[in-house]
PDB file of N, CA and C in Angstrom:
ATOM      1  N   UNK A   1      65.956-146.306  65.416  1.00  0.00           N
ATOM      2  CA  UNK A   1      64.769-146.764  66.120  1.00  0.00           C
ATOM      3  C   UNK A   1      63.549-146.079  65.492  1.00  0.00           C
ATOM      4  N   UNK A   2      62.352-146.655  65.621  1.00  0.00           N
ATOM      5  CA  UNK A   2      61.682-146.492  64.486  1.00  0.00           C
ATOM      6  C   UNK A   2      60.278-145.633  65.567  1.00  0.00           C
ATOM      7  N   UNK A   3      59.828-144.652  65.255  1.00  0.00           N
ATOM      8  CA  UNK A   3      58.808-144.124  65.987  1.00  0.00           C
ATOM      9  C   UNK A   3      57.775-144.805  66.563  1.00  0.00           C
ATOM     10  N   UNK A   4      57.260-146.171  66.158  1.00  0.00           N
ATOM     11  CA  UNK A   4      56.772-147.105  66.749  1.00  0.00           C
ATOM     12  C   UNK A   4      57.050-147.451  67.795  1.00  0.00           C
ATOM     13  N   UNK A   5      58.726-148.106  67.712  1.00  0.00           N
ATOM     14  CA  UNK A   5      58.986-148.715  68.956  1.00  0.00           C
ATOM     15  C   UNK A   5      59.483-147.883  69.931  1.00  0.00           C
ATOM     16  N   UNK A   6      59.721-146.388  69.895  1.00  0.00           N
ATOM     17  CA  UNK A   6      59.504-145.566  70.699  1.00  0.00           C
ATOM     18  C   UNK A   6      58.436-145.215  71.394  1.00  0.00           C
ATOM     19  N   UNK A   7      57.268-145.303  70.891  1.00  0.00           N
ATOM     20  CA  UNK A   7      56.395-145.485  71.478  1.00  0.00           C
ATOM     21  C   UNK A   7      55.660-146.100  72.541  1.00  0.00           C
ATOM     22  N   UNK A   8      56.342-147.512  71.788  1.00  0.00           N
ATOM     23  CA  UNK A   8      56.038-148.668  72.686  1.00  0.00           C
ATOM     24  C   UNK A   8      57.141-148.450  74.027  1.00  0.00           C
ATOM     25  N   UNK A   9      58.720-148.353  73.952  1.00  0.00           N
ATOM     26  CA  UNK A   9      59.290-148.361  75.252  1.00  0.00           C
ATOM     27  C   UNK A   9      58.859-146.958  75.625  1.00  0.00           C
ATOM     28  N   UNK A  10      58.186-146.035  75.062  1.00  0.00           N
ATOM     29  CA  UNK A  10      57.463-144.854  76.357  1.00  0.00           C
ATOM     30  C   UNK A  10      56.286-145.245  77.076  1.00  0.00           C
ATOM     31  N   UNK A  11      55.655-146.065  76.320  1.00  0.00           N
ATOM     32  CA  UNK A  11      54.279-146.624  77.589  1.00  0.00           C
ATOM     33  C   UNK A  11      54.871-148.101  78.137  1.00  0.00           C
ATOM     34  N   UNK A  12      55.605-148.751  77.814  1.00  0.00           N
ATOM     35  CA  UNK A  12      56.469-149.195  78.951  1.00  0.00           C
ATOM     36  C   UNK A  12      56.898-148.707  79.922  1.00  0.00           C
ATOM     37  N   UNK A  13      57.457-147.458  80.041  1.00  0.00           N
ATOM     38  CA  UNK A  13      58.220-146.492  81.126  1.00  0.00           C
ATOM     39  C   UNK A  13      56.815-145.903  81.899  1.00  0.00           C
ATOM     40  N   UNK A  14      56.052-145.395  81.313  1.00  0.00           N
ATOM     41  CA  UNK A  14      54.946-145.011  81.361  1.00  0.00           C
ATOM     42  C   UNK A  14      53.980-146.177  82.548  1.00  0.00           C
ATOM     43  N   UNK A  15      54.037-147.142  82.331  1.00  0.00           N
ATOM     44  CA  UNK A  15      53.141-147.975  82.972  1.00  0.00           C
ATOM     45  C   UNK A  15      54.110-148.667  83.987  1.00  0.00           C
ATOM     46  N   UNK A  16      55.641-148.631  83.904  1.00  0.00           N
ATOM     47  CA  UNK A  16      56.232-148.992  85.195  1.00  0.00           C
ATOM     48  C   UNK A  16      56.313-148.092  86.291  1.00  0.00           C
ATOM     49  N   UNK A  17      56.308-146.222  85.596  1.00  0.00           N
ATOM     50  CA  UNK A  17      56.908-145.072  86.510  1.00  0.00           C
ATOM     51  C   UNK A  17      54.794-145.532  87.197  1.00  0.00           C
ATOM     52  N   UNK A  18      53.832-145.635  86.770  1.00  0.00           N
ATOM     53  CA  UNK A  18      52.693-145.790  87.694  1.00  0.00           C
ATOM     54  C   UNK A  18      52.580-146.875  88.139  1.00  0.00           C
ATOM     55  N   UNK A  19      52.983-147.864  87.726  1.00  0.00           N
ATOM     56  CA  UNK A  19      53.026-149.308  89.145  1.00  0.00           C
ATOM     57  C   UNK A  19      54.052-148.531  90.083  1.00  0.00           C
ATOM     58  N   UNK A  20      55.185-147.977  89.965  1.00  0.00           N
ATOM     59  CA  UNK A  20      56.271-147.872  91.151  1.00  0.00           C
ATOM     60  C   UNK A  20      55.248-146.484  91.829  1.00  0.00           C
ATOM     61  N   UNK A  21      54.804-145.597  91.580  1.00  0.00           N
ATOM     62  CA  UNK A  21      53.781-144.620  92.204  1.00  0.00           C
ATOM     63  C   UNK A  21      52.626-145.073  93.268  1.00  0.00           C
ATOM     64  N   UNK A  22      52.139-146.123  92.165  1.00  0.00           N
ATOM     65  CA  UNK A  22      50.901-146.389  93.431  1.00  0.00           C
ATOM     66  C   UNK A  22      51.922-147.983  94.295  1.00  0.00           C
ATOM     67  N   UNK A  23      52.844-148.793  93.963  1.00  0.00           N
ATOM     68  CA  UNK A  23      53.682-149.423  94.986  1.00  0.00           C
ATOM     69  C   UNK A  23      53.758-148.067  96.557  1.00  0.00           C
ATOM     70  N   UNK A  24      54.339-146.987  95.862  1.00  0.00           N
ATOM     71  CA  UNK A  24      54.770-145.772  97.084  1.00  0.00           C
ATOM     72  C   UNK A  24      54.014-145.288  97.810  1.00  0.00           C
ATOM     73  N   UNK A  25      52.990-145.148  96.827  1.00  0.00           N
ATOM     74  CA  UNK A  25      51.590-144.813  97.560  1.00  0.00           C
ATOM     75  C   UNK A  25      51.311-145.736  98.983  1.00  0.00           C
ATOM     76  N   UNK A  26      50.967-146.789  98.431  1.00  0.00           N
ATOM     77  CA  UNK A  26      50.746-148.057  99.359  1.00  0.00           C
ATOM     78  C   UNK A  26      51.639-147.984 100.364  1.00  0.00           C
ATOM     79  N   UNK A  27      52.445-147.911 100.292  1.00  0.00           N
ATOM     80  CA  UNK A  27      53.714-148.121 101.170  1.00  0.00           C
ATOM     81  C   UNK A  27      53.276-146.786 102.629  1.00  0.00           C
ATOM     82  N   UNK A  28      53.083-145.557 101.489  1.00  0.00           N
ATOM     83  CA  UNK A  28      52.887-144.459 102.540  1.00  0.00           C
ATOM     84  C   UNK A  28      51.771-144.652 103.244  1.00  0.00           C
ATOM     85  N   UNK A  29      50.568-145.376 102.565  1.00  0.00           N
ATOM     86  CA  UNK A  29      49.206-145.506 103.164  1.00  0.00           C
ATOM     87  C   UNK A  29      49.665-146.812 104.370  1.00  0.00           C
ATOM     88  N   UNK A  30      50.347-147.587 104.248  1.00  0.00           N
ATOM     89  CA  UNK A  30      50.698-148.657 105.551  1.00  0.00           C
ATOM     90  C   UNK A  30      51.362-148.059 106.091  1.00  0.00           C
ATOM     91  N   UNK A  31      52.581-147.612 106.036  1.00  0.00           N
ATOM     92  CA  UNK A  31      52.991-146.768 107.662  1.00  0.00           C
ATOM     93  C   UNK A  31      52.484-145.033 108.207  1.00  0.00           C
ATOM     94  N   UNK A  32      51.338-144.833 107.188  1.00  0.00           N
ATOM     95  CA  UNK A  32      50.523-144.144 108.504  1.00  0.00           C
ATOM     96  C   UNK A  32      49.599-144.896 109.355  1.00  0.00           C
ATOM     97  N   UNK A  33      48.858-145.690 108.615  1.00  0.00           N
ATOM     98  CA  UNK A  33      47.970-146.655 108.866  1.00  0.00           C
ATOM     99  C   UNK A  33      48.751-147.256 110.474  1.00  0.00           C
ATOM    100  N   UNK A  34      49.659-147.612 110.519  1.00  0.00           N
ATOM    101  CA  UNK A  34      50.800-148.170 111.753  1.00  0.00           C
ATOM    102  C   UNK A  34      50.763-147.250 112.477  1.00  0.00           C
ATOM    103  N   UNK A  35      51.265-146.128 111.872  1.00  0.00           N
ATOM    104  CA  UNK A  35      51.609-145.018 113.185  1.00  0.00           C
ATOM    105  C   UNK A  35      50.227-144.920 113.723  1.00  0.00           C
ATOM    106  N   UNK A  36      49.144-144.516 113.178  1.00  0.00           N
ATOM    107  CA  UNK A  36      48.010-144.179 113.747  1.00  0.00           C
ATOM    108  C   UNK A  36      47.243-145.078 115.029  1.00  0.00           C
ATOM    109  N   UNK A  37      47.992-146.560 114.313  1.00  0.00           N
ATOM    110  CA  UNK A  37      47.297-147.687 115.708  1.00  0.00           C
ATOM    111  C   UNK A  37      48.482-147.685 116.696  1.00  0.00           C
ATOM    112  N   UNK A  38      49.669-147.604 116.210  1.00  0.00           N
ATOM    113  CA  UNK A  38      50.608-147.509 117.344  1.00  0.00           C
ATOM    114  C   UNK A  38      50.146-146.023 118.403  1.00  0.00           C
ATOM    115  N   UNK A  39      49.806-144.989 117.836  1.00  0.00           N
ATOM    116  CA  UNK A  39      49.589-144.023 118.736  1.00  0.00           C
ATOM    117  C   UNK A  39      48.253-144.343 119.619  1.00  0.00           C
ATOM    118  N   UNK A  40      47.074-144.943 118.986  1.00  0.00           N
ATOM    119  CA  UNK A  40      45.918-145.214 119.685  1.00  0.00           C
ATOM    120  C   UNK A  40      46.161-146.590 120.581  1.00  0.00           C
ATOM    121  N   UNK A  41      47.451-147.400 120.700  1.00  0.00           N
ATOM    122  CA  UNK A  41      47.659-148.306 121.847  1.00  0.00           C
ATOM    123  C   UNK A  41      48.003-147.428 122.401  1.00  0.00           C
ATOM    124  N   UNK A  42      49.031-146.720 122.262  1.00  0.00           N
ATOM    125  CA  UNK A  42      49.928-146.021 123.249  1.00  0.00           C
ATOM    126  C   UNK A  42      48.895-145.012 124.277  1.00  0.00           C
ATOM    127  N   UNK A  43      48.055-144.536 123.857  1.00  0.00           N
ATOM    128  CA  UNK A  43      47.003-143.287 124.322  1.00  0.00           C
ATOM    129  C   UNK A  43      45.773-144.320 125.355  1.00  0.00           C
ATOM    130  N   UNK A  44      45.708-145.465 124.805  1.00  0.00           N
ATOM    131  CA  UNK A  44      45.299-146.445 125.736  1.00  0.00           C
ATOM    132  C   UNK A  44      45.632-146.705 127.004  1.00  0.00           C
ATOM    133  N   UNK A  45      46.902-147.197 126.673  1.00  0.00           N
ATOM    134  CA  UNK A  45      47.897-147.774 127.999  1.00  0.00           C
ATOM    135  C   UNK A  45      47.892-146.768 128.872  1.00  0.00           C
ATOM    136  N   UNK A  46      47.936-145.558 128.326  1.00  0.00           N
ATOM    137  CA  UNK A  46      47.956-144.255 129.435  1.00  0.00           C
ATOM    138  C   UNK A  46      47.037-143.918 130.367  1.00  0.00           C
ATOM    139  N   UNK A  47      45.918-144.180 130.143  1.00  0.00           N
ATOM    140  CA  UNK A  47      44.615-143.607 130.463  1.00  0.00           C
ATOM    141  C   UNK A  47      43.428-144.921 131.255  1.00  0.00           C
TER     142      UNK A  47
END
């Protein structure tokens, strides 16, 4: 394999390992985002 195309499948890996990062990201930013309105119904209903 030729140092080129090493290259190339490392910023392949490279640019999938940061789509799957900010996918996780997102993911973590929607279920706080949830918990936070689920707790502010819940603190509602109470009061």
């Amino acid at each position: 394999m030729t140092p080129e195309e090493q290259d190339l499948i490392r910023k392949r890996q490279k640019s999938r390992a940061l789509v799957m990062a900010l996918l996780l990201g997102a993911l973590v930013l929607l279920t706080f985002a949830i918990s936070i309105a689920k707790i502010q119904m819940g603190m509602g209903a109470s009061h």
